[in-house]
N, C-alpha and C. Protein backbone atom coordinates (compact mmCIF):
# COMPACT_ATOMS: atom_id res chain seq x y z
N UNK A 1 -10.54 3.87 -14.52
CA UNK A 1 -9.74 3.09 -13.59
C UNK A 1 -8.96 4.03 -12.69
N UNK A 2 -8.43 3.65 -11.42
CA UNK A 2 -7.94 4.39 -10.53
C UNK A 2 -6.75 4.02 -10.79
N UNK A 3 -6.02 5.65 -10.14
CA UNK A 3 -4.92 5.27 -10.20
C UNK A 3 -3.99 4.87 -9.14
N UNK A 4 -2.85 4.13 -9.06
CA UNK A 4 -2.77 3.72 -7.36
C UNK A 4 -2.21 5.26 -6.64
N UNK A 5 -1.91 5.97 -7.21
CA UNK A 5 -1.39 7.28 -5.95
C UNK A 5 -3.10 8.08 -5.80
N UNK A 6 -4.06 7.47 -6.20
CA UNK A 6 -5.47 8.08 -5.82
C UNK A 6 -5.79 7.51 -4.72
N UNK A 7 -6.25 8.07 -3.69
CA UNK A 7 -6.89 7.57 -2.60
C UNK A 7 -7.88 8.71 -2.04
N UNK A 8 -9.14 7.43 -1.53
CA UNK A 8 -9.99 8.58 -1.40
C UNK A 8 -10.29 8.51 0.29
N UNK A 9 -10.52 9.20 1.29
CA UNK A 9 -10.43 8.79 2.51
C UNK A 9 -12.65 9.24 2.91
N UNK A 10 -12.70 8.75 3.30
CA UNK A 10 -14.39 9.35 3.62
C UNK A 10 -14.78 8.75 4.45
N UNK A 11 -15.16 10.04 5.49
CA UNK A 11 -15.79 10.39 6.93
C UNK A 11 -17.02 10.76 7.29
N UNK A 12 -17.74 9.56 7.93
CA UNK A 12 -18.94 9.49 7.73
C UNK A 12 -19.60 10.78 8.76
N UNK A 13 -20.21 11.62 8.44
CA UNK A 13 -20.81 13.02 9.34
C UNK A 13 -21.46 12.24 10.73
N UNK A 14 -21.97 11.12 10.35
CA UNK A 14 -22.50 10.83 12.18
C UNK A 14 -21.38 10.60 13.29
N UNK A 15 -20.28 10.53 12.47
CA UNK A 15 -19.24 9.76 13.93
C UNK A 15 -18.15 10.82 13.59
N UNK A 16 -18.23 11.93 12.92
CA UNK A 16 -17.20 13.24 12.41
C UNK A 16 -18.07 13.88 13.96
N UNK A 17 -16.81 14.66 14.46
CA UNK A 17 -17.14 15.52 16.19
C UNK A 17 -16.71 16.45 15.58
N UNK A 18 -17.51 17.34 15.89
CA UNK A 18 -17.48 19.14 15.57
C UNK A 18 -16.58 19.70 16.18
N UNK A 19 -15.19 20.74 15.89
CA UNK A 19 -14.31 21.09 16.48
C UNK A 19 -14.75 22.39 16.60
N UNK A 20 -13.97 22.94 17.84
CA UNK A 20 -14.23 23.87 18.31
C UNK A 20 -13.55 25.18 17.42
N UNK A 21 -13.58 26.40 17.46
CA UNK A 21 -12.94 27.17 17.07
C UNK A 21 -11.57 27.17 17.80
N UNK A 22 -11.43 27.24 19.06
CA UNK A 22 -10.27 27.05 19.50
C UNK A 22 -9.39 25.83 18.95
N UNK A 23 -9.97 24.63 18.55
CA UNK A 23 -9.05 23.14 18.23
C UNK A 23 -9.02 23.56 16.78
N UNK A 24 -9.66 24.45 16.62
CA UNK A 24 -9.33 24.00 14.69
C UNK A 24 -8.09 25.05 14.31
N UNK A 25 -8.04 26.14 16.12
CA UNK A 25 -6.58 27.11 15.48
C UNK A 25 -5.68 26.28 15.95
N UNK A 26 -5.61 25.89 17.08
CA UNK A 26 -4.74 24.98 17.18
C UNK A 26 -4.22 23.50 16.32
N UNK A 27 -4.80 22.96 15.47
CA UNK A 27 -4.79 22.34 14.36
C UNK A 27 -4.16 23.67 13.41
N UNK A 28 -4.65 24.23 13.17
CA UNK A 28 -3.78 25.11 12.26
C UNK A 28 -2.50 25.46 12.15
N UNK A 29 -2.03 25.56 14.04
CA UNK A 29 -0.81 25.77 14.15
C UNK A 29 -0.04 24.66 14.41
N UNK A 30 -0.40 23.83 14.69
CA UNK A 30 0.54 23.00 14.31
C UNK A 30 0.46 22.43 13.10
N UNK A 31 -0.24 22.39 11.94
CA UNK A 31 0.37 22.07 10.63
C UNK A 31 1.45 22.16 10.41
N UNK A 32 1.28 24.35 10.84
CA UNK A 32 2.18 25.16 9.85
C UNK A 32 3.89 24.82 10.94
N UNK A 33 3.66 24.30 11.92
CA UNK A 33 5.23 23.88 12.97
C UNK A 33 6.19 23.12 11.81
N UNK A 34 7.17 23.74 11.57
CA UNK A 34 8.87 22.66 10.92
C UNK A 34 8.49 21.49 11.77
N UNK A 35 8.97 20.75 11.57
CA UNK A 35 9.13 19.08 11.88
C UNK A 35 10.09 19.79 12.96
N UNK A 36 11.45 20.18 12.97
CA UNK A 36 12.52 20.71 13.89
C UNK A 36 12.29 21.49 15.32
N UNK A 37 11.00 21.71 15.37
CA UNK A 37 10.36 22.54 16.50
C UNK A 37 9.54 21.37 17.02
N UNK A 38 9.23 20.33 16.31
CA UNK A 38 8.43 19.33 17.47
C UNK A 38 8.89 18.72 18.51
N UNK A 39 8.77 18.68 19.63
CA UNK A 39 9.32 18.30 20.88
C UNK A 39 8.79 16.50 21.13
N UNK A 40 9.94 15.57 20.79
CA UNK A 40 9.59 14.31 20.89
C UNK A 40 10.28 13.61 22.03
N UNK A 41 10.19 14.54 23.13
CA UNK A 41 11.29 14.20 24.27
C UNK A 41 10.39 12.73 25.04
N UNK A 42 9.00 13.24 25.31
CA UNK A 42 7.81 12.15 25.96
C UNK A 42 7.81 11.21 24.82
N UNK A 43 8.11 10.84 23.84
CA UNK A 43 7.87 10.02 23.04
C UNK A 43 8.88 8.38 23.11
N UNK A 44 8.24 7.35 23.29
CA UNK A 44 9.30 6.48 24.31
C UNK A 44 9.92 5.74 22.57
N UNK A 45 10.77 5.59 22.84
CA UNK A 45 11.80 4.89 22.09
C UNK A 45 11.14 3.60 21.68
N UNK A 46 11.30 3.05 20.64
CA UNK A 46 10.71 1.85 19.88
C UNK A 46 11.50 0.73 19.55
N UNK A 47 12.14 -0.10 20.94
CA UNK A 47 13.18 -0.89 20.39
C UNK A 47 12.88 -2.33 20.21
N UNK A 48 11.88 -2.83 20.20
CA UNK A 48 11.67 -4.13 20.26
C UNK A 48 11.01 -4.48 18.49
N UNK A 49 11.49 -4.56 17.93
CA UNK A 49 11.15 -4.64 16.11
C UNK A 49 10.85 -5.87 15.65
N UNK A 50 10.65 -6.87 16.30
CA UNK A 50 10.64 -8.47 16.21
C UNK A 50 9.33 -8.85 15.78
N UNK A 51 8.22 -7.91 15.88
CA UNK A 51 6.68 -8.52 14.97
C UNK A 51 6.81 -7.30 13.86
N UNK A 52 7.65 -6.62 14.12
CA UNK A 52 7.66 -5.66 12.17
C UNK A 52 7.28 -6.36 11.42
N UNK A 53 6.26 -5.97 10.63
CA UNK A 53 6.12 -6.58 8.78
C UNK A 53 6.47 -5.19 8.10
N UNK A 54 7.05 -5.57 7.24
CA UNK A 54 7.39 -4.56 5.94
C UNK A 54 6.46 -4.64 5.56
N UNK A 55 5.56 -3.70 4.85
CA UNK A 55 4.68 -3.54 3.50
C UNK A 55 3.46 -3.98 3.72
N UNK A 56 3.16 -3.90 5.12
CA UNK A 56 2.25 -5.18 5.67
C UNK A 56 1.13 -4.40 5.32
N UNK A 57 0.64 -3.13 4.54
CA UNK A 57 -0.72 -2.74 3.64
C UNK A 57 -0.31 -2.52 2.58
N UNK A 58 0.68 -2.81 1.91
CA UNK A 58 1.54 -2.33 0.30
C UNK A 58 0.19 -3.59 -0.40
N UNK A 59 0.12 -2.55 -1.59
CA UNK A 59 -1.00 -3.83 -2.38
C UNK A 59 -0.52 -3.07 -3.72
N UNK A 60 0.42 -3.66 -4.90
CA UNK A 60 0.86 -3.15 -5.73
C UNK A 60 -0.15 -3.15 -6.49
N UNK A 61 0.01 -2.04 -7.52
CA UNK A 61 -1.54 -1.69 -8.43
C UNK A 61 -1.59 -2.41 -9.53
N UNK A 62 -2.39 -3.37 -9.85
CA UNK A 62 -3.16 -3.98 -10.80
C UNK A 62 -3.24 -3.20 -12.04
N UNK A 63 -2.78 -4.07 -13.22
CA UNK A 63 -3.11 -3.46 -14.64
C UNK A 63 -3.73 -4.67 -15.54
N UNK A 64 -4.64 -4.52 -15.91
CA UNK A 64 -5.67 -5.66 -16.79
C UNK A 64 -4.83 -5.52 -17.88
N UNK A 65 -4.70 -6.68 -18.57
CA UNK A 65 -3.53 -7.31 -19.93
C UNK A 65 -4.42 -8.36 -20.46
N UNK A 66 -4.12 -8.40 -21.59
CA UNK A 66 -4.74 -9.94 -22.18
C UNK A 66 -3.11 -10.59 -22.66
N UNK A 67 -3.32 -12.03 -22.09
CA UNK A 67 -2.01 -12.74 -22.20
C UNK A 67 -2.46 -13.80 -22.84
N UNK A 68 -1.53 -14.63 -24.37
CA UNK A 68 -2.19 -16.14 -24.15
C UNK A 68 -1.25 -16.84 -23.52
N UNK A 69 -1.62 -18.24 -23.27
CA UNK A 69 -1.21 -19.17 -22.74
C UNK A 69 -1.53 -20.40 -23.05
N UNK A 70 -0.11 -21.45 -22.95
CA UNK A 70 -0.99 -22.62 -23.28
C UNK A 70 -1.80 -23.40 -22.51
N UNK A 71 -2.86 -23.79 -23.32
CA UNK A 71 -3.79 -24.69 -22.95
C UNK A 71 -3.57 -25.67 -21.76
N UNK A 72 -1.94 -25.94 -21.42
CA UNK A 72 -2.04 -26.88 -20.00
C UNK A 72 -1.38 -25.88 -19.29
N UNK A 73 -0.93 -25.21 -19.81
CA UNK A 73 -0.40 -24.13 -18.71
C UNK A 73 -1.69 -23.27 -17.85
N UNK A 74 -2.76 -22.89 -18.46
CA UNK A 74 -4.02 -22.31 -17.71
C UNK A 74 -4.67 -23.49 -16.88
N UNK A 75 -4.41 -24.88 -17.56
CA UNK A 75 -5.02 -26.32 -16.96
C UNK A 75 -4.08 -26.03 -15.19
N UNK A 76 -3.17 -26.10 -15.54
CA UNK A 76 -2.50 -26.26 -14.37
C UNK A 76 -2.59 -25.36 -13.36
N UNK A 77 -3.14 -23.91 -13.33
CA UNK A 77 -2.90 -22.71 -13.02
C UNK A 77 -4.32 -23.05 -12.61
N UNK A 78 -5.10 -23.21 -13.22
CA UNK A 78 -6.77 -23.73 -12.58
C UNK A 78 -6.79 -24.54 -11.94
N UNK A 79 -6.10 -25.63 -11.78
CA UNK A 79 -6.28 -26.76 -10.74
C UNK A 79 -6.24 -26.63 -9.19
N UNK A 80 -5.64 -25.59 -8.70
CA UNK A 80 -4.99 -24.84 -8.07
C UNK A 80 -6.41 -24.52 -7.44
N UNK A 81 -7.05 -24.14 -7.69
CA UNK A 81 -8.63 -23.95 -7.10
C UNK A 81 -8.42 -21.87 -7.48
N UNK A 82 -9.45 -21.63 -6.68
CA UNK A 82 -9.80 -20.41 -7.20
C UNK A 82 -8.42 -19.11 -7.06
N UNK A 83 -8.02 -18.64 -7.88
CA UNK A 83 -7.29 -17.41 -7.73
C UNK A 83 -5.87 -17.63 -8.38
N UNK A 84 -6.42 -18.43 -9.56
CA UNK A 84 -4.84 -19.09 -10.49
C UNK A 84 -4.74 -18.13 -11.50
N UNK A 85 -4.99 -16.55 -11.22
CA UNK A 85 -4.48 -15.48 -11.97
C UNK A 85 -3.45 -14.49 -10.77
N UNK A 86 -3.88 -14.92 -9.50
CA UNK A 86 -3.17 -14.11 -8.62
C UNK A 86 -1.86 -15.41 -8.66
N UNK A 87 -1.80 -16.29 -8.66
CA UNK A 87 -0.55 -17.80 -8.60
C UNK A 87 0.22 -17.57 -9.73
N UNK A 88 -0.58 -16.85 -10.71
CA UNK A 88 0.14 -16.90 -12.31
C UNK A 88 1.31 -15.55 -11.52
N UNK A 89 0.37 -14.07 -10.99
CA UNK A 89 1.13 -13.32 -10.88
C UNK A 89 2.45 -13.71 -10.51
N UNK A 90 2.10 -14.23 -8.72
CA UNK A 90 3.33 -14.54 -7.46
C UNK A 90 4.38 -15.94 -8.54
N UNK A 91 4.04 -16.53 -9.68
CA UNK A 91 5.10 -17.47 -10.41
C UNK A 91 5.95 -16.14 -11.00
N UNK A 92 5.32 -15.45 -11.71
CA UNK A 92 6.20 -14.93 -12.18
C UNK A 92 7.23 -13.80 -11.68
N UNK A 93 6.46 -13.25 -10.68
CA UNK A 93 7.26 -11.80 -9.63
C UNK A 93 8.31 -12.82 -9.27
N UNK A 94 8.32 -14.14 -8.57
CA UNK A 94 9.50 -14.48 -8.40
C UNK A 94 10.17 -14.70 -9.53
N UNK A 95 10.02 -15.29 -10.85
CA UNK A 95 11.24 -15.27 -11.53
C UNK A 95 11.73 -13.75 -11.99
N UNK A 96 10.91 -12.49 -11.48
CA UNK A 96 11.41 -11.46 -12.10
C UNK A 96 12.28 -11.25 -11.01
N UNK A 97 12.01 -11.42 -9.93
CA UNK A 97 12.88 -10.83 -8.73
C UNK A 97 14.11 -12.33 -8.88
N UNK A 98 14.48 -13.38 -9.49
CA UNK A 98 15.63 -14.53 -9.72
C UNK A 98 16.27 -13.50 -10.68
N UNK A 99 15.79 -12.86 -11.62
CA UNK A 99 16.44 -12.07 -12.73
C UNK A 99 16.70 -10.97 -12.49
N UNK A 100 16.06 -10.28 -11.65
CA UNK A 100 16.49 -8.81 -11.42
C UNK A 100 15.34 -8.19 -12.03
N UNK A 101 15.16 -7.16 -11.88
CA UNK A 101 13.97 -6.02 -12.57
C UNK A 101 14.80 -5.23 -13.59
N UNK A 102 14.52 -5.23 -14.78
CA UNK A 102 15.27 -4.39 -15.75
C UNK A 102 14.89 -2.94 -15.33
N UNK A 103 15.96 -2.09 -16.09
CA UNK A 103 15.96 -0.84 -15.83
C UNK A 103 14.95 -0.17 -16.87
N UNK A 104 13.80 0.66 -16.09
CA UNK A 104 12.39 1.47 -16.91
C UNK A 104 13.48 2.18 -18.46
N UNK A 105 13.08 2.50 -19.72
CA UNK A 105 13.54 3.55 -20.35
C UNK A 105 13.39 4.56 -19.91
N UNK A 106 14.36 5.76 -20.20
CA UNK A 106 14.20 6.68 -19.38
C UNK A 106 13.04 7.69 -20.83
């Protein structure tokens, strides 16, 4: 199973463009630039924030559990049509977030 800080990124060689020796030093040097030397003077200011989504690719990582439940409680959670394990989740994240999230052991 993966883990969620794994990510794998892959670039397909037909649509990957061959860099030059010159772009790949220049890629080099600016890696190695402090953040404090970047010049963001042309860079226009971002003030209009009104279609922001927070988290709008956050997909928290999945852990397989075996839970029971009662018999009308899965009835009810199925009626719901397909995806009454993702409905089970979003019932309960809200009562964890009504309660608060306990603190991990350290």
């Amino acid at each position: 199973m993966k883990k969620g800080s794994e990510r794998q990124t892959v670039v397909r060689r037909q649509h990957a463009v061959e860099l030059t020796a010159e772009q790949l030093d220049e890629l080099k040097n600016l890696v190695s630039l402090p953040d404090t030397e970047i010049d963001c003077s042309d860079t226009p200011e971002l003030d209009n924030w009104n279609e922001t989504v927070i988290d709008k690719f956050y997909r928290p990582v999945k852990q397989t559990i075996t839970i029971r439940l009662d018999a009308d409680v899965v009835s009810w959670l199925k009626n719901g049509g397909k995806g009454y394990q993702s409905r089970a989740n979003a019932i309960l994240r809200q009562v964890m977030k009504q309660q608060g999230q306990p603190r991990k052991a350290a």
